[in-house]
Protein backbone atom coordinates (compact mmCIF):
# COMPACT_ATOMS: atom_id res chain seq x y z
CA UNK A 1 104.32 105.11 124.80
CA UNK A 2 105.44 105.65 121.12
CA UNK A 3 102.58 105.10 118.41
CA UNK A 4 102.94 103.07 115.72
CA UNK A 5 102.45 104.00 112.42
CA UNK A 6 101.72 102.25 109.11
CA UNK A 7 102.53 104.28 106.05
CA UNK A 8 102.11 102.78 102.56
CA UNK A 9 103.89 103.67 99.52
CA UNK A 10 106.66 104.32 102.15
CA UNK A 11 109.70 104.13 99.03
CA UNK A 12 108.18 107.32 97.17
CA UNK A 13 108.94 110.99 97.43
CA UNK A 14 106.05 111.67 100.12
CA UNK A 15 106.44 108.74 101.79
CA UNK A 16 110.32 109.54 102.51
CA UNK A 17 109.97 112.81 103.12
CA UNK A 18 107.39 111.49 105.65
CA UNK A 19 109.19 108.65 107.26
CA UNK A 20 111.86 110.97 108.01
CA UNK A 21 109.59 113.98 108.93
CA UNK A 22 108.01 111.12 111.60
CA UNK A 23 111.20 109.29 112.58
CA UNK A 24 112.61 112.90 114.03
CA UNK A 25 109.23 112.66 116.50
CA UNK A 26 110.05 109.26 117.24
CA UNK A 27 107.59 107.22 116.17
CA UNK A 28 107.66 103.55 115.36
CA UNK A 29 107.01 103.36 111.55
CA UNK A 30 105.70 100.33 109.92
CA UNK A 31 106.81 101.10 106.05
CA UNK A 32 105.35 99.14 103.46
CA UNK A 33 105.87 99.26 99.70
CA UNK A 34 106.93 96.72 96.87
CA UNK A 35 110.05 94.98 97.21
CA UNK A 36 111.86 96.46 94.64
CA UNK A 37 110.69 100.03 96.36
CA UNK A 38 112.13 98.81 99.86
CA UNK A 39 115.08 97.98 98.63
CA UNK A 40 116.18 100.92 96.75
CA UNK A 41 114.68 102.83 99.91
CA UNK A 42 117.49 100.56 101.93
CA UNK A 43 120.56 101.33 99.26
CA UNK A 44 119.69 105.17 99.70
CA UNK A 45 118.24 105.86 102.78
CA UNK A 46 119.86 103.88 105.05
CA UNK A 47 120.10 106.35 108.11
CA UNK A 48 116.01 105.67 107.41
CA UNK A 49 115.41 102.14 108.08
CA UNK A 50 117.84 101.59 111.28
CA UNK A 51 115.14 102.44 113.53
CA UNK A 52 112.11 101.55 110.72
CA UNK A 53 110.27 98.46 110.14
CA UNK A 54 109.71 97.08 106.60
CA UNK A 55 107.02 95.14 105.17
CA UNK A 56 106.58 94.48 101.36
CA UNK A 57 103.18 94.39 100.35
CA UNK A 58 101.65 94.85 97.22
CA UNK A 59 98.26 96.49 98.00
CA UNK A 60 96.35 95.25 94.85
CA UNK A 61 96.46 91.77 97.11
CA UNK A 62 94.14 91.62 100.27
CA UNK A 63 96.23 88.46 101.18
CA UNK A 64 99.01 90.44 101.51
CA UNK A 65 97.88 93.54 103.13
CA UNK A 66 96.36 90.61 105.80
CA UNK A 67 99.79 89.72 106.12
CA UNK A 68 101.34 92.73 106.31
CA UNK A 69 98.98 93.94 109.40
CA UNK A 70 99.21 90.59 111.31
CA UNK A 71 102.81 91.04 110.69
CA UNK A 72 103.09 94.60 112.47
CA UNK A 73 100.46 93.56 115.60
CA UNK A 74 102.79 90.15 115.82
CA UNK A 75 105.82 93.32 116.87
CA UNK A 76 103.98 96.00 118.31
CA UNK A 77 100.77 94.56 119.40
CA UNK A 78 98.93 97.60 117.91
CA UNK A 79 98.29 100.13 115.44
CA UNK A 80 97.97 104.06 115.75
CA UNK A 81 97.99 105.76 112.75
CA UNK A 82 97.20 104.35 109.54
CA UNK A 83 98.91 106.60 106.24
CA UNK A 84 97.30 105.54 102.89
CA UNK A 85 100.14 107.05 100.67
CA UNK A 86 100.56 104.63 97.77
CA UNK A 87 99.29 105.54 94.41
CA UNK A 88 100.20 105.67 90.95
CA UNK A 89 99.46 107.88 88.13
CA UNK A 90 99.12 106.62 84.09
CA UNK A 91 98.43 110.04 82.60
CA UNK A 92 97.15 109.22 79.06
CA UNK A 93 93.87 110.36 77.28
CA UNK A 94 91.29 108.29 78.06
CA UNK A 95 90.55 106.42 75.29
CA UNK A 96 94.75 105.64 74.78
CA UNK A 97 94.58 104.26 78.34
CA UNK A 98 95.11 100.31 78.25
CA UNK A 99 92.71 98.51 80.73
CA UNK A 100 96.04 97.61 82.51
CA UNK A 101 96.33 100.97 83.61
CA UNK A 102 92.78 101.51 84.46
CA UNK A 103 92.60 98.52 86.52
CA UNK A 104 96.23 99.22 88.20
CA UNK A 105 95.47 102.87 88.86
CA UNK A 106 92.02 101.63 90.76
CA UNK A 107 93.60 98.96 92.75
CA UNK A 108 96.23 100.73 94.04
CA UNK A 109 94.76 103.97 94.99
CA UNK A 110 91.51 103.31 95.70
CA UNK A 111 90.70 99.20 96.69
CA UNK A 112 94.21 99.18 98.25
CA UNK A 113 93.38 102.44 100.29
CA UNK A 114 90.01 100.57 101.19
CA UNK A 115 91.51 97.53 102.05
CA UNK A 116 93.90 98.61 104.21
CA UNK A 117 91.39 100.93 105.86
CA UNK A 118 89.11 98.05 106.68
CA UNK A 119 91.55 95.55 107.96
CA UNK A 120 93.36 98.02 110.08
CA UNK A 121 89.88 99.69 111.61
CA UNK A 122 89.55 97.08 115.00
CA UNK A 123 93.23 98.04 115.92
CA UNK A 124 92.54 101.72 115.50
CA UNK A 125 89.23 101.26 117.47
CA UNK A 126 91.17 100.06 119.99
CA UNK A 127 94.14 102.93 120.14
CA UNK A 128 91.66 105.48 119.03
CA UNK A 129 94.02 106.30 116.56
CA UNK A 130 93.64 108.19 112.96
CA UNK A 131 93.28 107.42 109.48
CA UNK A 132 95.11 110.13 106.89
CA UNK A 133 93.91 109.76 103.32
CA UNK A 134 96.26 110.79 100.66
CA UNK A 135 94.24 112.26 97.86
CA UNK A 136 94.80 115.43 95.14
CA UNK A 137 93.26 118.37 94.13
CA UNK A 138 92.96 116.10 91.66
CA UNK A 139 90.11 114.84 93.61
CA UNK A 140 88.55 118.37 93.50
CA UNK A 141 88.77 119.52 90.17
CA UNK A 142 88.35 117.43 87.03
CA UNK A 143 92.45 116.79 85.04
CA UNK A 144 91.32 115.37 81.40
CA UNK A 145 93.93 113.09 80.70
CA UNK A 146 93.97 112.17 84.11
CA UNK A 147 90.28 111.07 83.83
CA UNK A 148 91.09 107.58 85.86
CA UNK A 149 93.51 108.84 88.52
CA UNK A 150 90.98 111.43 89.15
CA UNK A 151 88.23 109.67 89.23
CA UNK A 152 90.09 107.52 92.29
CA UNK A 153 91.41 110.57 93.74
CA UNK A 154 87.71 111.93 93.53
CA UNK A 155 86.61 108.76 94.94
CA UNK A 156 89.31 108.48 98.03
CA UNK A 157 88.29 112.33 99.32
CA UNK A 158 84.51 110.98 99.75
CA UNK A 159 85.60 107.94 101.25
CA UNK A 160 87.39 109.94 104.19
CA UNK A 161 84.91 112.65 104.17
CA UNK A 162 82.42 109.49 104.67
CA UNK A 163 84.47 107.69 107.13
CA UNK A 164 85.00 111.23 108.89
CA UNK A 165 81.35 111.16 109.83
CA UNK A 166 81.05 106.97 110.00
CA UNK A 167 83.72 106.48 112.64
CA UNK A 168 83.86 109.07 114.76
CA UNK A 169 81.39 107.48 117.35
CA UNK A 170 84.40 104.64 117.20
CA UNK A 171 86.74 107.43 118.72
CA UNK A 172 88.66 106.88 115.29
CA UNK A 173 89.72 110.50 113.23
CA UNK A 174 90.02 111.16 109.56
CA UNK A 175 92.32 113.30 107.85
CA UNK A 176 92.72 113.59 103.85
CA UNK A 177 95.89 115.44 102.41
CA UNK A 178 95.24 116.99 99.47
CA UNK A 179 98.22 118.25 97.35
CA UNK A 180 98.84 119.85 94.13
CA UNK A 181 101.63 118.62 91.90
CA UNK A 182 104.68 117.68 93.00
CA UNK A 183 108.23 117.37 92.77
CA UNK A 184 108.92 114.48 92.05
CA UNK A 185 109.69 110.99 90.06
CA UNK A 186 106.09 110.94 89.34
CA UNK A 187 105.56 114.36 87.94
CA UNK A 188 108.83 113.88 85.56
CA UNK A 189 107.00 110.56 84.60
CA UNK A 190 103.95 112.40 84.35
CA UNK A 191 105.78 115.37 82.03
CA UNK A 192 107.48 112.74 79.73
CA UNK A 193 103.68 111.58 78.53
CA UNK A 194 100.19 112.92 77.93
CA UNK A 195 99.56 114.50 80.70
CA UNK A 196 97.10 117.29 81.93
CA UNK A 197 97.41 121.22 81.63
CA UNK A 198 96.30 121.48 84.92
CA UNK A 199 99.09 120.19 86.52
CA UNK A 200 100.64 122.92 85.32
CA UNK A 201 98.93 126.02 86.45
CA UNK A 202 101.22 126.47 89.01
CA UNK A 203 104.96 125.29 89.91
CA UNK A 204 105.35 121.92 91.16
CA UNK A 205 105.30 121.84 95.63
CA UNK A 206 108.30 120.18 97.47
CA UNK A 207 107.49 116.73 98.70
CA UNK A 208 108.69 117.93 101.77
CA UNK A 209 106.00 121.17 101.74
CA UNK A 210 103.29 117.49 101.77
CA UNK A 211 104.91 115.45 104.53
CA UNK A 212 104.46 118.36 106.66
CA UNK A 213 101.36 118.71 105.87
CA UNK A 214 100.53 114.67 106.58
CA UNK A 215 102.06 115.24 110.17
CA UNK A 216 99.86 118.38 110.93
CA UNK A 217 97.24 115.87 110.11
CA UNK A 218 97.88 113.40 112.48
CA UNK A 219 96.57 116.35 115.13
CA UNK A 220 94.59 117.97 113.31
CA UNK A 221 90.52 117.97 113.60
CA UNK A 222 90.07 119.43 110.34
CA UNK A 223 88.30 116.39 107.74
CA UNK A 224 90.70 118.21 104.88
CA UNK A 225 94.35 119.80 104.59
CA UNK A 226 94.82 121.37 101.01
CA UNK A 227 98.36 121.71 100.38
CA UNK A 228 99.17 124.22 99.34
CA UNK A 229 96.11 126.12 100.71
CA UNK A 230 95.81 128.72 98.17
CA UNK A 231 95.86 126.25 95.32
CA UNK A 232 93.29 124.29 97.48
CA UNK A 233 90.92 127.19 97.80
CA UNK A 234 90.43 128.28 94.30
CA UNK A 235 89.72 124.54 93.07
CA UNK A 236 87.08 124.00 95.55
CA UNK A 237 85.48 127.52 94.27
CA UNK A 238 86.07 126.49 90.30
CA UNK A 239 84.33 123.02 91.37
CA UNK A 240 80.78 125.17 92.72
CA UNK A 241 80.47 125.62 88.72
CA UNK A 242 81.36 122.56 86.67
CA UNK A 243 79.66 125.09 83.88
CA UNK A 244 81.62 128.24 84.39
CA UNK A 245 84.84 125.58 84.68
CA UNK A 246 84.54 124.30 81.26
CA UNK A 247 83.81 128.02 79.66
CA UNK A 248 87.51 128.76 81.36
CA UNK A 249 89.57 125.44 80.72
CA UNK A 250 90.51 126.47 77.47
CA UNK A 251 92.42 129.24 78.80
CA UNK A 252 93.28 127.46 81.96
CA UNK A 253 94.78 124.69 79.27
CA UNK A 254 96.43 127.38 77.42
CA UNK A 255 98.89 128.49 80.30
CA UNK A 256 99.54 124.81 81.59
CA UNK A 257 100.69 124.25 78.05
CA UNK A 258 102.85 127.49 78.26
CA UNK A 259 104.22 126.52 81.97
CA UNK A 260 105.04 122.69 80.86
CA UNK A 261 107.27 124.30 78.46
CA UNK A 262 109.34 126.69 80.19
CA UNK A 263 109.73 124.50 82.86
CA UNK A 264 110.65 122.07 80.60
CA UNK A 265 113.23 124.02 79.12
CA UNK A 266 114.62 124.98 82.59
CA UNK A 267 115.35 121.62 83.60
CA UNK A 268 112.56 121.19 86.23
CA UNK A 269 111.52 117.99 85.19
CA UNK A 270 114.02 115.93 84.39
């Protein structure tokens, strides 16, 4: 029997890239987004959606992530796999970021994450199925100027590596995805403003490089997937010495800088 799947922020780079990486293993995707996202992820992905279920949610509402779940046990009568993809990303200074943006930034990637978690768990008690946490090395290492993103992002790898432990006697597995920066919408967003050096210590990763990575999770009994794993390795090593880290961020800062620039220059973000 094909498993369902539920992936949020379905009309983003990672969450295309994953729909299609899934929809080639035939599973039954349950893609959920805001309108506006579904819709442009109908005008330009059509070959997508002919065998993919939408459902517009916004996940700052519990109402509607309520909705959206009844909605997807009403057609398939149960859930598998639950992707927590959506997130967004105001990179600003901290004391230049609005309250808006804190409090959109928390809702979406970490009480919508939550949310969904929750109301999903008795149907994945049920299929034994798996939970896959999209988080960042952002999580991992501190990104001034991304203080608030990575403070969620910090905050959604302890909530799987907590859940990891929690519900495992519930038969139920936990995966987070951890990526580096990537190609994409965001990270030209992200360029445009007042955004970290440490984004830029090394090239941006193809969202397809991540979506790969998020279906290795769905088998995989590892509690983390750093992606890439390099990148992955030396931030968990800079984070044993929050000390030594800020004696070296300077110079860290220094090449970002210098990388945001050429890249800049050769039309990488756009």
């Amino acid at each position: 029997m094909k498993k369902v799947v539920i992936l949020t922020g379905a009309g983003g780079g990672i969450g295309i890239t994953t729909a299609k990486e899934l929809q080639k293993e035939g599973y039954l995707l349950c893609l959920t987004d805001l309108p506006k996202s579904l819709e442009s992820l109908k005008k330009n992905h059509p070959e997508l959606i002919k065998e993919a279920s939408l459902f517009p949610c916004d996940i700052r509402d519990l109402k509607q992530i309520k909705k959206t779940i009844k909605s997807v046990i009403a057609k398939f009568g149960k859930i598998d796999i639950l992707i927590n993809n959506a997130g967004v990303m105001r990179p600003e200074g901290f004391i230049e970021t609005s309250y808006e943006e804190i409090e959109e930034q928390i809702q979406v990637n970490l009480f919508g994450t939550i949310y969904f978690t929750k109301e999903c768990f008795p149907f994945l008690k049920v299929s034994q199925g798996k939970i896959i946490i999209i988080s960042s090395l952002a999580g991992v290492v501190p990104a001034p100027n991304h203080s608030i993103y990575s403070a969620t992002k910090f905050a959604l790898r302890s909530l799987s590596l907590s859940l990891g432990l929690e519900l495992k006697s519930h038969g139920i597995g936990v995966v987070s995805v951890l990526p580096g920066t990537i190609d994409s919408p965001m990270t030209n967003y992200m360029a445009a403003r007042n955004s970290s050096p440490m984004a830029y210590l090394n090239p941006p990763i193809s969202p397809t490089y991540v979506s790969r990575a998020i279906r290795k999770a769905i088998d995989s009994k590892s509690p983390e997937i750093y992606v890439p794993y390099s990148q992955g390795l030396m931030a968990k090593i800079g984070l044993f010495s929050p000390s030594l880290l800020s004696k070296i961020y300077p110079m860290m800062a220094k090449k970002g800088i210098s990388n945001l620039k050429k890249w800049s220059e050769e039309g990488i973000f756009k």
